[in-house]
PDB file of N, CA and C in Angstrom:
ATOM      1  N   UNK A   1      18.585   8.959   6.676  1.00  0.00           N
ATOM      2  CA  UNK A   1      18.865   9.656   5.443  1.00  0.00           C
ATOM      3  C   UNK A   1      19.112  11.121   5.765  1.00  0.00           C
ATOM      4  N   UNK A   2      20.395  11.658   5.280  1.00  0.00           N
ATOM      5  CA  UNK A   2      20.537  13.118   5.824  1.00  0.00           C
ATOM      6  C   UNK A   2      20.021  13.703   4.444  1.00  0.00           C
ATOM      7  N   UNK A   3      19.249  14.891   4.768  1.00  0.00           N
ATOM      8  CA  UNK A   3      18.829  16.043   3.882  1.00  0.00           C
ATOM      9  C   UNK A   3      19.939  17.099   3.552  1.00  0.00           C
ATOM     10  N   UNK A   4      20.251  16.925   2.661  1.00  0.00           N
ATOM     11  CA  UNK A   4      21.723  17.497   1.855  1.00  0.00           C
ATOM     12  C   UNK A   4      20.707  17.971   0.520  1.00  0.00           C
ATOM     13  N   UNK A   5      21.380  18.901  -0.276  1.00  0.00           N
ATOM     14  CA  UNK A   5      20.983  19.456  -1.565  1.00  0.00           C
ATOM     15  C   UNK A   5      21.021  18.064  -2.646  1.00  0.00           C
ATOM     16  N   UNK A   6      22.144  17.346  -2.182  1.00  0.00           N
ATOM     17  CA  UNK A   6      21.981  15.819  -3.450  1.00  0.00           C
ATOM     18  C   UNK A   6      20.453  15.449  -2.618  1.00  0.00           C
ATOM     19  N   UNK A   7      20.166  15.006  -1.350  1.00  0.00           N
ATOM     20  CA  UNK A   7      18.896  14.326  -1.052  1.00  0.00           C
ATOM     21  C   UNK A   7      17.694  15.257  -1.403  1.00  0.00           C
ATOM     22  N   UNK A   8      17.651  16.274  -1.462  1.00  0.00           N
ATOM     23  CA  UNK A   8      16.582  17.106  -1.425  1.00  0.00           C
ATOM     24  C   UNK A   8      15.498  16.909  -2.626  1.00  0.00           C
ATOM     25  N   UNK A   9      15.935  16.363  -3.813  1.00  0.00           N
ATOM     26  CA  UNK A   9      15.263  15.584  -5.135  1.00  0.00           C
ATOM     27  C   UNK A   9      14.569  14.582  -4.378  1.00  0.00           C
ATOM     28  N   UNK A  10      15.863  13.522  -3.606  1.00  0.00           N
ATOM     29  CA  UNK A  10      15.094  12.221  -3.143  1.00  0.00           C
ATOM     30  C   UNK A  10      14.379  12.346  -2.548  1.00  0.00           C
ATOM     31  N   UNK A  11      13.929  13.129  -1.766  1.00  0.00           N
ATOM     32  CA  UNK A  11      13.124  13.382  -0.670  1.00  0.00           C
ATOM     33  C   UNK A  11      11.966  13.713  -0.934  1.00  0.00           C
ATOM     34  N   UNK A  12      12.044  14.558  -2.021  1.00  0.00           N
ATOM     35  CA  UNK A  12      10.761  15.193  -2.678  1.00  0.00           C
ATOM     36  C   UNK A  12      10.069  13.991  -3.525  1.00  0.00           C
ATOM     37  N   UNK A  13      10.942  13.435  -4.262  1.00  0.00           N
ATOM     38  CA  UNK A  13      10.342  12.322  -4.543  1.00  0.00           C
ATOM     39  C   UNK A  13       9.458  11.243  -3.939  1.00  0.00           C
ATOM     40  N   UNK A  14      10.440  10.976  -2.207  1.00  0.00           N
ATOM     41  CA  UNK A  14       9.682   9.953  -1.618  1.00  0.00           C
ATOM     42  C   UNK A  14       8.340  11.145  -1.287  1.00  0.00           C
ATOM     43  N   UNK A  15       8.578  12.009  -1.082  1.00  0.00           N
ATOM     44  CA  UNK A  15       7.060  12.721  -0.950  1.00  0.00           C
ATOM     45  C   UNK A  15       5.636  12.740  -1.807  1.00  0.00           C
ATOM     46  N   UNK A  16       5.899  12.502  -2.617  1.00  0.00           N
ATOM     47  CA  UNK A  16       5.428  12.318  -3.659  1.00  0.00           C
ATOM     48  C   UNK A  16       4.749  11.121  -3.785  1.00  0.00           C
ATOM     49  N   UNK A  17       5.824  10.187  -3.372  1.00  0.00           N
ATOM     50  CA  UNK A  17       4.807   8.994  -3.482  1.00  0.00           C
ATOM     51  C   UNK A  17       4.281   8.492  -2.539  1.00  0.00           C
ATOM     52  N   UNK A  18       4.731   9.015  -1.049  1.00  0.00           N
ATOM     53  CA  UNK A  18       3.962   9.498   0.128  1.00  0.00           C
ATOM     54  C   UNK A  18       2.414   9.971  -0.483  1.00  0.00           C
ATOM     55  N   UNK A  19       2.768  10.675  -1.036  1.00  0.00           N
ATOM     56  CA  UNK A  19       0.929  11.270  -1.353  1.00  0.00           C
ATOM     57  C   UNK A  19       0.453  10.075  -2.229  1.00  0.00           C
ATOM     58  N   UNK A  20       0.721   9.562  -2.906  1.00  0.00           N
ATOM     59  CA  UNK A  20       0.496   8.846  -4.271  1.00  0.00           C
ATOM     60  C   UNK A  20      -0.621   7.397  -2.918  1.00  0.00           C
ATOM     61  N   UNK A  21       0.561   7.328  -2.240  1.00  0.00           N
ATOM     62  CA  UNK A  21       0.217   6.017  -0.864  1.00  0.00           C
ATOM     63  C   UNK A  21      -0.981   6.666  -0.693  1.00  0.00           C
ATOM     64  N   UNK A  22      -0.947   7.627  -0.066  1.00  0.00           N
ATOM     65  CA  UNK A  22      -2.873   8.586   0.650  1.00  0.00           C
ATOM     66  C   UNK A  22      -3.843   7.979  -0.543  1.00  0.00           C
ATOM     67  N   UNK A  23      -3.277   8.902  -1.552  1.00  0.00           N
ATOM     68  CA  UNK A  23      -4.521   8.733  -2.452  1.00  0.00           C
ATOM     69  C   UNK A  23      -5.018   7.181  -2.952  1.00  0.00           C
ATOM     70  N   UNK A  24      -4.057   6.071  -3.161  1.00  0.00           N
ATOM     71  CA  UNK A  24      -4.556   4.887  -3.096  1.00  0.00           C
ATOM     72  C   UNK A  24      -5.375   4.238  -2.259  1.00  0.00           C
ATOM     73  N   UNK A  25      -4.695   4.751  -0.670  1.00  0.00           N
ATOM     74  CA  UNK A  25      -6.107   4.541   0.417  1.00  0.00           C
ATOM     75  C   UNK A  25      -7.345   4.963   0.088  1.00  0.00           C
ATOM     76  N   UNK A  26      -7.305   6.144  -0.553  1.00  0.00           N
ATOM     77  CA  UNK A  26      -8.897   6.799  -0.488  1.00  0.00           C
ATOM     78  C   UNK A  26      -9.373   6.390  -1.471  1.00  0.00           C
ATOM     79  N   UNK A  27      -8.919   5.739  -2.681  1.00  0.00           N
ATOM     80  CA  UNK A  27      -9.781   5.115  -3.760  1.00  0.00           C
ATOM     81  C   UNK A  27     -10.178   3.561  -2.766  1.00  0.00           C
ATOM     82  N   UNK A  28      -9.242   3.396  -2.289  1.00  0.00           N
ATOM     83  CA  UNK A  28      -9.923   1.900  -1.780  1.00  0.00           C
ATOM     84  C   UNK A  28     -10.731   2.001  -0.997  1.00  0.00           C
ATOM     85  N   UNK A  29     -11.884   2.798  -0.812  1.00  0.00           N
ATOM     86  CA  UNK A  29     -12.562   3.023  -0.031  1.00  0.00           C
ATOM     87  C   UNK A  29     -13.880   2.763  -1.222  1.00  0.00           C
ATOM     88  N   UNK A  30     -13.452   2.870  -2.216  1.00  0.00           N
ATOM     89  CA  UNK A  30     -14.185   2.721  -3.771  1.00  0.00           C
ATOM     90  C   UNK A  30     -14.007   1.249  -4.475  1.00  0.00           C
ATOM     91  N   UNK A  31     -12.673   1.222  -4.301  1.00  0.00           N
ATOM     92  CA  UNK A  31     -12.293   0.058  -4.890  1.00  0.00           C
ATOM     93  C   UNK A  31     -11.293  -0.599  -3.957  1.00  0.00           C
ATOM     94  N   UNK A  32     -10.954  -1.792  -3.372  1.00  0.00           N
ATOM     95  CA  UNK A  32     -10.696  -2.148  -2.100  1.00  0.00           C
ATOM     96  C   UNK A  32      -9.137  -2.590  -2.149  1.00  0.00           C
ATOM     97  N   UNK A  33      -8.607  -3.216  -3.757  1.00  0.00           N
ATOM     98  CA  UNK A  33      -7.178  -3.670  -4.085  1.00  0.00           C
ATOM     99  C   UNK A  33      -6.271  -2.598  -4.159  1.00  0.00           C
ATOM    100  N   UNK A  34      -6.970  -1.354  -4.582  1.00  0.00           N
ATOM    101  CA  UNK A  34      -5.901  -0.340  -4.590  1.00  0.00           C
ATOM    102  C   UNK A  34      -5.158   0.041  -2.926  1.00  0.00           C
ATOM    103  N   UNK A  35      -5.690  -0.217  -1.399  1.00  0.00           N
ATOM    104  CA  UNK A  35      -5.514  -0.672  -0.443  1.00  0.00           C
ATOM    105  C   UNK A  35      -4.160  -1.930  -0.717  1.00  0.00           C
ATOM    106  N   UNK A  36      -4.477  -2.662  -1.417  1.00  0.00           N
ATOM    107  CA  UNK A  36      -3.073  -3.578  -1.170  1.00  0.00           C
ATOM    108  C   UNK A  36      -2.030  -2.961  -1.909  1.00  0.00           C
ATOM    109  N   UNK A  37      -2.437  -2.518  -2.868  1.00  0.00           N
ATOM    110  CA  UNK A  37      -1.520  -1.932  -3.303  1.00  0.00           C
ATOM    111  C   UNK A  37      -0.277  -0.764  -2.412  1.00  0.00           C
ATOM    112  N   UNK A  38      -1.215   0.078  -1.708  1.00  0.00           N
ATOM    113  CA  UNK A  38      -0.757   0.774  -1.193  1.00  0.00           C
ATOM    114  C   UNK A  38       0.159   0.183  -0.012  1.00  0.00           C
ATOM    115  N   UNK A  39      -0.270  -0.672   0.177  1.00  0.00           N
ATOM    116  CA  UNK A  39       0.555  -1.217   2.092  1.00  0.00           C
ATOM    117  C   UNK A  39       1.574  -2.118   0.993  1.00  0.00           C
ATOM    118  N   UNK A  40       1.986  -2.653   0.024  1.00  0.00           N
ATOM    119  CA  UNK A  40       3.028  -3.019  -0.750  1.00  0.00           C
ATOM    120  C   UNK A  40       3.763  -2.088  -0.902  1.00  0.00           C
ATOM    121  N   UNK A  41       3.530  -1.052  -1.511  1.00  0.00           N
ATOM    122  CA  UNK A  41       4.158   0.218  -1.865  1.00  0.00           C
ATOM    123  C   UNK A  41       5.249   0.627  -0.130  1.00  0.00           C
ATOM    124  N   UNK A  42       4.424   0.611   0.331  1.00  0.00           N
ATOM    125  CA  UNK A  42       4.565   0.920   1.912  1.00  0.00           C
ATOM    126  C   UNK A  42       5.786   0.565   2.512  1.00  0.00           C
ATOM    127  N   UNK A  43       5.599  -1.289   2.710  1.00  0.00           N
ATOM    128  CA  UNK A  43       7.021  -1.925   2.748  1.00  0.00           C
ATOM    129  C   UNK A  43       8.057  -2.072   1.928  1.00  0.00           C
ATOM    130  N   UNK A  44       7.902  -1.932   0.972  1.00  0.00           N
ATOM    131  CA  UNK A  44       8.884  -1.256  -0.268  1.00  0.00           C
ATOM    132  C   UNK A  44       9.826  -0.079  -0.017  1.00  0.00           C
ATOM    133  N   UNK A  45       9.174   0.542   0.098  1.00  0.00           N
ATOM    134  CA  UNK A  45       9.678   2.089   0.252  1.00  0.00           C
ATOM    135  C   UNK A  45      10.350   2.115   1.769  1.00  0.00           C
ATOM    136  N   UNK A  46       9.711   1.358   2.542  1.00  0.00           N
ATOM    137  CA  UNK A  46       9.977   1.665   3.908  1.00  0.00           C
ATOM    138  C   UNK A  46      11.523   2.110   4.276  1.00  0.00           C
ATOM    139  N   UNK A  47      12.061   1.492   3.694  1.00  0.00           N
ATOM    140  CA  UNK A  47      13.859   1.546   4.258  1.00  0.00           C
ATOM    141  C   UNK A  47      14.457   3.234   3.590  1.00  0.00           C
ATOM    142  N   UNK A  48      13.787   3.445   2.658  1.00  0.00           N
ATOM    143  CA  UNK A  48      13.942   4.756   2.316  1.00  0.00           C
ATOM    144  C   UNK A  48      13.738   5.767   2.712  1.00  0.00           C
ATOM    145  N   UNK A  49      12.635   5.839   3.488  1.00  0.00           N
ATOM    146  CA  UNK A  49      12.300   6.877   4.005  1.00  0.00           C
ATOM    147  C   UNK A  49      12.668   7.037   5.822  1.00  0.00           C
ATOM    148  N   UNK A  50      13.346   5.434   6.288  1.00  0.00           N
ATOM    149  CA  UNK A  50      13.915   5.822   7.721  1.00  0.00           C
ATOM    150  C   UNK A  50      14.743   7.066   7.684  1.00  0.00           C
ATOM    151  N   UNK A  51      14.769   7.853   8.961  1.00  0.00           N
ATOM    152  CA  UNK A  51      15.073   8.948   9.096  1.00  0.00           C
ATOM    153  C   UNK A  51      14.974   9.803   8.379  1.00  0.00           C
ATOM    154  N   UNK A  52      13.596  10.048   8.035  1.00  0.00           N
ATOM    155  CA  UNK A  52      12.771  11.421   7.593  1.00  0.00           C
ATOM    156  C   UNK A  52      11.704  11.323   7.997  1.00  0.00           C
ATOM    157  N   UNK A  53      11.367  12.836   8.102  1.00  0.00           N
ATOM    158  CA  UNK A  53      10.433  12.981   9.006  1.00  0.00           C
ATOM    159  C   UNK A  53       8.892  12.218   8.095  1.00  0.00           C
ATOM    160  N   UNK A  54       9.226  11.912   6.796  1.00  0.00           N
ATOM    161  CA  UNK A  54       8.320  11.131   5.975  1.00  0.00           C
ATOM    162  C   UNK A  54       7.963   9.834   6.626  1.00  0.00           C
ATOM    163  N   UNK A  55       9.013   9.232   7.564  1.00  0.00           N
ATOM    164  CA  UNK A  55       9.178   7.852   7.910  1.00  0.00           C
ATOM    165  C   UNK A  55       7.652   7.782   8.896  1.00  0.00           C
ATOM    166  N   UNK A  56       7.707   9.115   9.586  1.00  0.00           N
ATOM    167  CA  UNK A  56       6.534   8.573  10.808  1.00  0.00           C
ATOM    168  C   UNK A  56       4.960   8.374   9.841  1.00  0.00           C
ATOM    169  N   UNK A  57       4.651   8.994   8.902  1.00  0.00           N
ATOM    170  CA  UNK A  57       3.675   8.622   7.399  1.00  0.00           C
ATOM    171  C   UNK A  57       3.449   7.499   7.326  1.00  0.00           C
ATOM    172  N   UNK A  58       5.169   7.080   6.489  1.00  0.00           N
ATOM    173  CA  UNK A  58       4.566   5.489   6.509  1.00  0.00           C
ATOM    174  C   UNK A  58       3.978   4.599   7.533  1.00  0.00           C
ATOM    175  N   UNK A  59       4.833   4.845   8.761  1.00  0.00           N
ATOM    176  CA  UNK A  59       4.024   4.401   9.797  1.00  0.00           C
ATOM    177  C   UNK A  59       2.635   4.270  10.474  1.00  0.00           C
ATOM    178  N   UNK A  60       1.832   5.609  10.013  1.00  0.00           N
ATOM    179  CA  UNK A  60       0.639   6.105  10.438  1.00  0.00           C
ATOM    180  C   UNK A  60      -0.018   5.523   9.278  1.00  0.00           C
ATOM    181  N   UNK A  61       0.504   5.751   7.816  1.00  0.00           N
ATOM    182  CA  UNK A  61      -0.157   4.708   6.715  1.00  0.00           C
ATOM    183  C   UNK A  61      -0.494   2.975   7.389  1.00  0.00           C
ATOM    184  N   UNK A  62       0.637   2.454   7.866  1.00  0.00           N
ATOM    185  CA  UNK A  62       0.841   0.535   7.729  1.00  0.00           C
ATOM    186  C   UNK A  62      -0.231   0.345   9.255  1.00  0.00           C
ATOM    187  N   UNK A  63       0.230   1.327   9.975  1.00  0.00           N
ATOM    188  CA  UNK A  63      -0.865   1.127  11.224  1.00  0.00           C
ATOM    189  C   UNK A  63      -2.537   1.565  10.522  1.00  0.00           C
ATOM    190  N   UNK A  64      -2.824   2.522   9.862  1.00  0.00           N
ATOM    191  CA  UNK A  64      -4.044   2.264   9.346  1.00  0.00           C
ATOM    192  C   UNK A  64      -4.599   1.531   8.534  1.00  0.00           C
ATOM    193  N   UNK A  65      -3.945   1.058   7.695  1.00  0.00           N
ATOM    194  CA  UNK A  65      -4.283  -0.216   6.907  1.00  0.00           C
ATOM    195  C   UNK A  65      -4.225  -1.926   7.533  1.00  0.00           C
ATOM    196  N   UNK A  66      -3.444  -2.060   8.688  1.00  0.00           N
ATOM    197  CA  UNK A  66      -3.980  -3.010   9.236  1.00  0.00           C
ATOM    198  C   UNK A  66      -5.018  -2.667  10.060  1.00  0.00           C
ATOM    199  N   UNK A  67      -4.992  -1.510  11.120  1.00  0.00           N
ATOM    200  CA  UNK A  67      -5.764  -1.716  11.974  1.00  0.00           C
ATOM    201  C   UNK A  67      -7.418  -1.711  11.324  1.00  0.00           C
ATOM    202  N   UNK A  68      -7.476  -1.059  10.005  1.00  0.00           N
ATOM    203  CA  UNK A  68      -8.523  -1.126   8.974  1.00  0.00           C
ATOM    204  C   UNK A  68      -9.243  -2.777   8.529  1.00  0.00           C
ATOM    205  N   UNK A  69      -8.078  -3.578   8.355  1.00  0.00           N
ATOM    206  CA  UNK A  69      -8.442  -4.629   8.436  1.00  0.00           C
ATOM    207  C   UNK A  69      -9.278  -5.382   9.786  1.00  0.00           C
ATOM    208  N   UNK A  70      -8.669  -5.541  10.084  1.00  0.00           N
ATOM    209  CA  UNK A  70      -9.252  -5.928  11.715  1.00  0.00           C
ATOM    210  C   UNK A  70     -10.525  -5.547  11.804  1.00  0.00           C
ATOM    211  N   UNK A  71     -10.483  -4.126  12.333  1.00  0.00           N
ATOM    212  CA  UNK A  71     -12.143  -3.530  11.972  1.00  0.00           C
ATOM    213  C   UNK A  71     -12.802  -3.886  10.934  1.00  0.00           C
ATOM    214  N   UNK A  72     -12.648  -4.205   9.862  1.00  0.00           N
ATOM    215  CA  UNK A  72     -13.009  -4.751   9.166  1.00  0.00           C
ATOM    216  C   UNK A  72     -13.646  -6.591   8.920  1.00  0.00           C
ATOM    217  N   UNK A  73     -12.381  -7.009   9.507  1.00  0.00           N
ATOM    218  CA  UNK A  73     -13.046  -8.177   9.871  1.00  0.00           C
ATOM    219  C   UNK A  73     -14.430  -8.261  10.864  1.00  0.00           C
ATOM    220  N   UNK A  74     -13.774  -7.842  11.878  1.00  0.00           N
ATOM    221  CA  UNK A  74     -14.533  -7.657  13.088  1.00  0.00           C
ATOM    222  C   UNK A  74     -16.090  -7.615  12.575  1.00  0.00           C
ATOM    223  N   UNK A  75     -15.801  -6.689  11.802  1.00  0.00           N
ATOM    224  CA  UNK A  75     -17.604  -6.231  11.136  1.00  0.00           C
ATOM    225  C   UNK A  75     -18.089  -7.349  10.534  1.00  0.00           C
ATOM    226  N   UNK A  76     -17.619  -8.158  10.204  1.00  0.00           N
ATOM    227  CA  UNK A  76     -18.239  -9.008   8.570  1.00  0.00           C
ATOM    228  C   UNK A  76     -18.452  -9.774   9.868  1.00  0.00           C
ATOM    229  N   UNK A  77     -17.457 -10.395  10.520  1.00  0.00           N
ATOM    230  CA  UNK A  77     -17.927 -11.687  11.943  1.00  0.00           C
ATOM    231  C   UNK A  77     -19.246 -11.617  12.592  1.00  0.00           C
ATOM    232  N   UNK A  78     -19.482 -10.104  13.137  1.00  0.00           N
ATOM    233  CA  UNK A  78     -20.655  -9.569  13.864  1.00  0.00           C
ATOM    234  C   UNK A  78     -21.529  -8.757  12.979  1.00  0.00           C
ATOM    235  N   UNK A  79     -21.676  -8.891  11.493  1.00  0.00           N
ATOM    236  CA  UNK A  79     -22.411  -8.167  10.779  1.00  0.00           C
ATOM    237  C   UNK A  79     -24.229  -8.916  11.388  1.00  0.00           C
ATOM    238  N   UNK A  80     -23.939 -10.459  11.185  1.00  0.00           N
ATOM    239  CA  UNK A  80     -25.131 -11.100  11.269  1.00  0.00           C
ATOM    240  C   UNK A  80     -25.993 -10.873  12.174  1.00  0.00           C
ATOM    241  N   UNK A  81     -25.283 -10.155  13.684  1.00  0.00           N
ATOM    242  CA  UNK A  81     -25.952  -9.625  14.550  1.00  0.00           C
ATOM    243  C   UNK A  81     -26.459  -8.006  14.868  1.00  0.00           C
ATOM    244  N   UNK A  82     -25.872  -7.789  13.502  1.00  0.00           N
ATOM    245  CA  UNK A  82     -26.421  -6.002  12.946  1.00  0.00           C
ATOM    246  C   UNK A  82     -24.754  -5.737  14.006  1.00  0.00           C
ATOM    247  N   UNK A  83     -24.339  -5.491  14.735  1.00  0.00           N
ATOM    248  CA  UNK A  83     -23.328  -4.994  15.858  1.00  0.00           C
ATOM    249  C   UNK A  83     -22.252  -4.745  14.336  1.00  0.00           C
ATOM    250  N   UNK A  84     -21.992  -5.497  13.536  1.00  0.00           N
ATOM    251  CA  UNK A  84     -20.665  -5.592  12.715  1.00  0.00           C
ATOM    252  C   UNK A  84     -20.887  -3.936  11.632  1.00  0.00           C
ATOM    253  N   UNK A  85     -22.709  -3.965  11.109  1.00  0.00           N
ATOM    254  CA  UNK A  85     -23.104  -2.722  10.495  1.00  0.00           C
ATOM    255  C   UNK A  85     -22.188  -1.712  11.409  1.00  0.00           C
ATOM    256  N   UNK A  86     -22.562  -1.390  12.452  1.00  0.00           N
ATOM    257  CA  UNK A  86     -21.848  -0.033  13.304  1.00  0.00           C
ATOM    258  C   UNK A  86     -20.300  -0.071  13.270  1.00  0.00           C
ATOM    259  N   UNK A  87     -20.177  -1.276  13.571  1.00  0.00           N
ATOM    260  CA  UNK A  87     -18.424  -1.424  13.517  1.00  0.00           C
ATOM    261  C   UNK A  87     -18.101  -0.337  12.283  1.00  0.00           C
ATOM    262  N   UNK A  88     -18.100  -1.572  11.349  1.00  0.00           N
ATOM    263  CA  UNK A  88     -18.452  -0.706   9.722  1.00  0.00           C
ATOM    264  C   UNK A  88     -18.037   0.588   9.374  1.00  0.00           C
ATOM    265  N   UNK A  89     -19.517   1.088   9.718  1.00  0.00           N
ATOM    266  CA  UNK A  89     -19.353   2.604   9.840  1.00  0.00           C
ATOM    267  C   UNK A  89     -18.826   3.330  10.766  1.00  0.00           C
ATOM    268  N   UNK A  90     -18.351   2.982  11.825  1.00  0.00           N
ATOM    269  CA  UNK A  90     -17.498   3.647  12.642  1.00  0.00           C
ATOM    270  C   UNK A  90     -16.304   3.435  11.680  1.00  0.00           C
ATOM    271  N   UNK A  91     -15.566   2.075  11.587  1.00  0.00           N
ATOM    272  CA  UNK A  91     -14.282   1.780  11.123  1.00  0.00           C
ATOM    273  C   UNK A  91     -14.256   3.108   9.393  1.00  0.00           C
ATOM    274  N   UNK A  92     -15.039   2.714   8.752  1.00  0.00           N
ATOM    275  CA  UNK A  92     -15.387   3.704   7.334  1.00  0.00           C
ATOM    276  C   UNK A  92     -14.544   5.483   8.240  1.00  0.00           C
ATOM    277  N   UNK A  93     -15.604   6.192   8.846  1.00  0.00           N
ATOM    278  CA  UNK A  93     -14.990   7.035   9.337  1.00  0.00           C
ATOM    279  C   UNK A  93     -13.751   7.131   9.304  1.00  0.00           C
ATOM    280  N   UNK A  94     -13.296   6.446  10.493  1.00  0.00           N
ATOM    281  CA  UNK A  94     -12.079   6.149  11.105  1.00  0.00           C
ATOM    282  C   UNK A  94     -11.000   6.211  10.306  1.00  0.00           C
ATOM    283  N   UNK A  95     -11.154   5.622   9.130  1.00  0.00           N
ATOM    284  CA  UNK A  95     -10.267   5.399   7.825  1.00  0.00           C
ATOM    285  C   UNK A  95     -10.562   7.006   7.466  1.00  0.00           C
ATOM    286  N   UNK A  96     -11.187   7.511   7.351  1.00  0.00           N
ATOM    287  CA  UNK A  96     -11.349   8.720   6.283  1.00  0.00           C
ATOM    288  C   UNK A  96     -10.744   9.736   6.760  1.00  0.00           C
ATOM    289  N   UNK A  97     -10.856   9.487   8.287  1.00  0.00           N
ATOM    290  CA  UNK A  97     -10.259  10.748   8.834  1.00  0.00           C
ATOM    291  C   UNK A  97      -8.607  10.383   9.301  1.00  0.00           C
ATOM    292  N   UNK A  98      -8.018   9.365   9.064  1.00  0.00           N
ATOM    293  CA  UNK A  98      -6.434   8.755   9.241  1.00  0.00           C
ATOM    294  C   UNK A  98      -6.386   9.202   8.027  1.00  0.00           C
ATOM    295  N   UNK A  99      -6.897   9.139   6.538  1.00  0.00           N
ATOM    296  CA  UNK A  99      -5.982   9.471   5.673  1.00  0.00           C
ATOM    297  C   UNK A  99      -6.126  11.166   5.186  1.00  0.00           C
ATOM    298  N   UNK A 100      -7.742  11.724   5.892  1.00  0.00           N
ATOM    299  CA  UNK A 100      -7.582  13.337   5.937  1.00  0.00           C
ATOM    300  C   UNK A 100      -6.365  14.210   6.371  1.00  0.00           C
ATOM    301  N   UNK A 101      -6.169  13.608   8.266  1.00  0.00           N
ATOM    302  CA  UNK A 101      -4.973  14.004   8.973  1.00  0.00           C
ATOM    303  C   UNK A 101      -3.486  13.455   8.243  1.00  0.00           C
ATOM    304  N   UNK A 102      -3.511  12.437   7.553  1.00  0.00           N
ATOM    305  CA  UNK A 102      -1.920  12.411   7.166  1.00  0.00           C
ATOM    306  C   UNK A 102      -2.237  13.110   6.119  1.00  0.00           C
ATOM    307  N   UNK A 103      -2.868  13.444   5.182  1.00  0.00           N
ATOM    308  CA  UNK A 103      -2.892  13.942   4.132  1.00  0.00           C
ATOM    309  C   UNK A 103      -2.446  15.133   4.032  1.00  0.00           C
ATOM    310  N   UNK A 104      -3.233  16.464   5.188  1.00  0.00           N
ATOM    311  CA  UNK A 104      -3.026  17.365   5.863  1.00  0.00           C
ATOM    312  C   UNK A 104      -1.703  17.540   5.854  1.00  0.00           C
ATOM    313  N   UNK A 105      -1.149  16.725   6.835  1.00  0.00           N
ATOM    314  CA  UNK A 105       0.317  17.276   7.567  1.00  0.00           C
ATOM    315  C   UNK A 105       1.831  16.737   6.848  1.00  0.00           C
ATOM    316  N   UNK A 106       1.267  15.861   5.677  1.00  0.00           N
ATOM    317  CA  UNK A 106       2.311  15.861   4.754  1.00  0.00           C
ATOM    318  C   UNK A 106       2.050  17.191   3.969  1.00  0.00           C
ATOM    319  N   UNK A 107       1.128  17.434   3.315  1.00  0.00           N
ATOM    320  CA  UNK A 107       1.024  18.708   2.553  1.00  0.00           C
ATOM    321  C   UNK A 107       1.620  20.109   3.384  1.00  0.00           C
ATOM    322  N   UNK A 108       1.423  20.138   4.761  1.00  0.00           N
ATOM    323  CA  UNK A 108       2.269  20.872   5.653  1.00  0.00           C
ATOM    324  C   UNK A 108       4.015  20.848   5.958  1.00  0.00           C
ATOM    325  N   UNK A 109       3.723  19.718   4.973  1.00  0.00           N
ATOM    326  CA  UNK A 109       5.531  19.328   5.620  1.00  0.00           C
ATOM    327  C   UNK A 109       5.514  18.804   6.884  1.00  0.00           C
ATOM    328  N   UNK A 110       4.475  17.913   7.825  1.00  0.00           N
ATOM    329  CA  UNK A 110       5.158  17.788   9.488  1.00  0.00           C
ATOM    330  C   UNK A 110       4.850  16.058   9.083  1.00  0.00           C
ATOM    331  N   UNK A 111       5.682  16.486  10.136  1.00  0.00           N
ATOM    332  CA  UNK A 111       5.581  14.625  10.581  1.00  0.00           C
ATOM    333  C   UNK A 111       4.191  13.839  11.561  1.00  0.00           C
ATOM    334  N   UNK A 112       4.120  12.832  10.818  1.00  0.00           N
ATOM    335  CA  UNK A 112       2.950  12.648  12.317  1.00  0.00           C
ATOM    336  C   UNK A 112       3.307  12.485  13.571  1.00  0.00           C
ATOM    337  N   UNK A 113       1.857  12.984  14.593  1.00  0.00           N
ATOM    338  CA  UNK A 113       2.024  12.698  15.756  1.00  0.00           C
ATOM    339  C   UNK A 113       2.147  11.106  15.836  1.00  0.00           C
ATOM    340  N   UNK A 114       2.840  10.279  16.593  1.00  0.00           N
ATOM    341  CA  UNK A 114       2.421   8.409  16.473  1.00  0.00           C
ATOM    342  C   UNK A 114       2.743   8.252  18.532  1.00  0.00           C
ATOM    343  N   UNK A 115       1.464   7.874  18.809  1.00  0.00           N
ATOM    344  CA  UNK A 115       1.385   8.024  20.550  1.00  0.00           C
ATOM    345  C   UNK A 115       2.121   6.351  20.515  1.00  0.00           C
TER     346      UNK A 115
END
């Protein structure tokens, strides 16, 4: 998508709901569907936002919401042996601070780092 004065609305827009995506993660940390919601939203949008620097977001969004899962599983499997509790709360963190840092550097305007 080239950034032209016609895209510059669209763009702001997909930004927008770039943030709208964050903030659904962080309620699902409260409430757990607003999470699906968000990774729907995600692949939806996805084709829109290739080639902007918004695109590496979504990316850092769909990689934290699965890899959230997983950890997540992981925990409930090994909860019975207390090991899944730590998972847990490590994974809890983990989530809080993926959607702090994208949160951050969209409000900065940058793109994420994605190793």
């Amino acid at each position: 998508m080239d950034v032209t004065p016609d895209n510059d609305h669209k763009l702001d827009s997909l930004k927008t709901l770039t943030t709208v995506i964050y903030a659904l993660y962080a309620v699902s940390l409260f409430v757990g569907v607003t999470a699906i919601v968000a990774i729907v939203l995600n692949y939806i949008k996805k084709e829109e936002v290739q080639g902007t620097w918004l695109e590496s977001h979504f990316t850092w969004q769909i990689r934290t919401f699965w890899w959230g899962v997983l950890w997540t599983v992981v925990g409930a499997i090994t909860w019975i042996i207390l090991v899944g509790w730590v998972v847990w709360g490590v994974a809890f963190v983990w989530f809080i601070y993926r959607i702090a840092k994208g949160w951050l550097n969209l409000n900065d305007n940058k793109p994420m780092a994605l190793q």
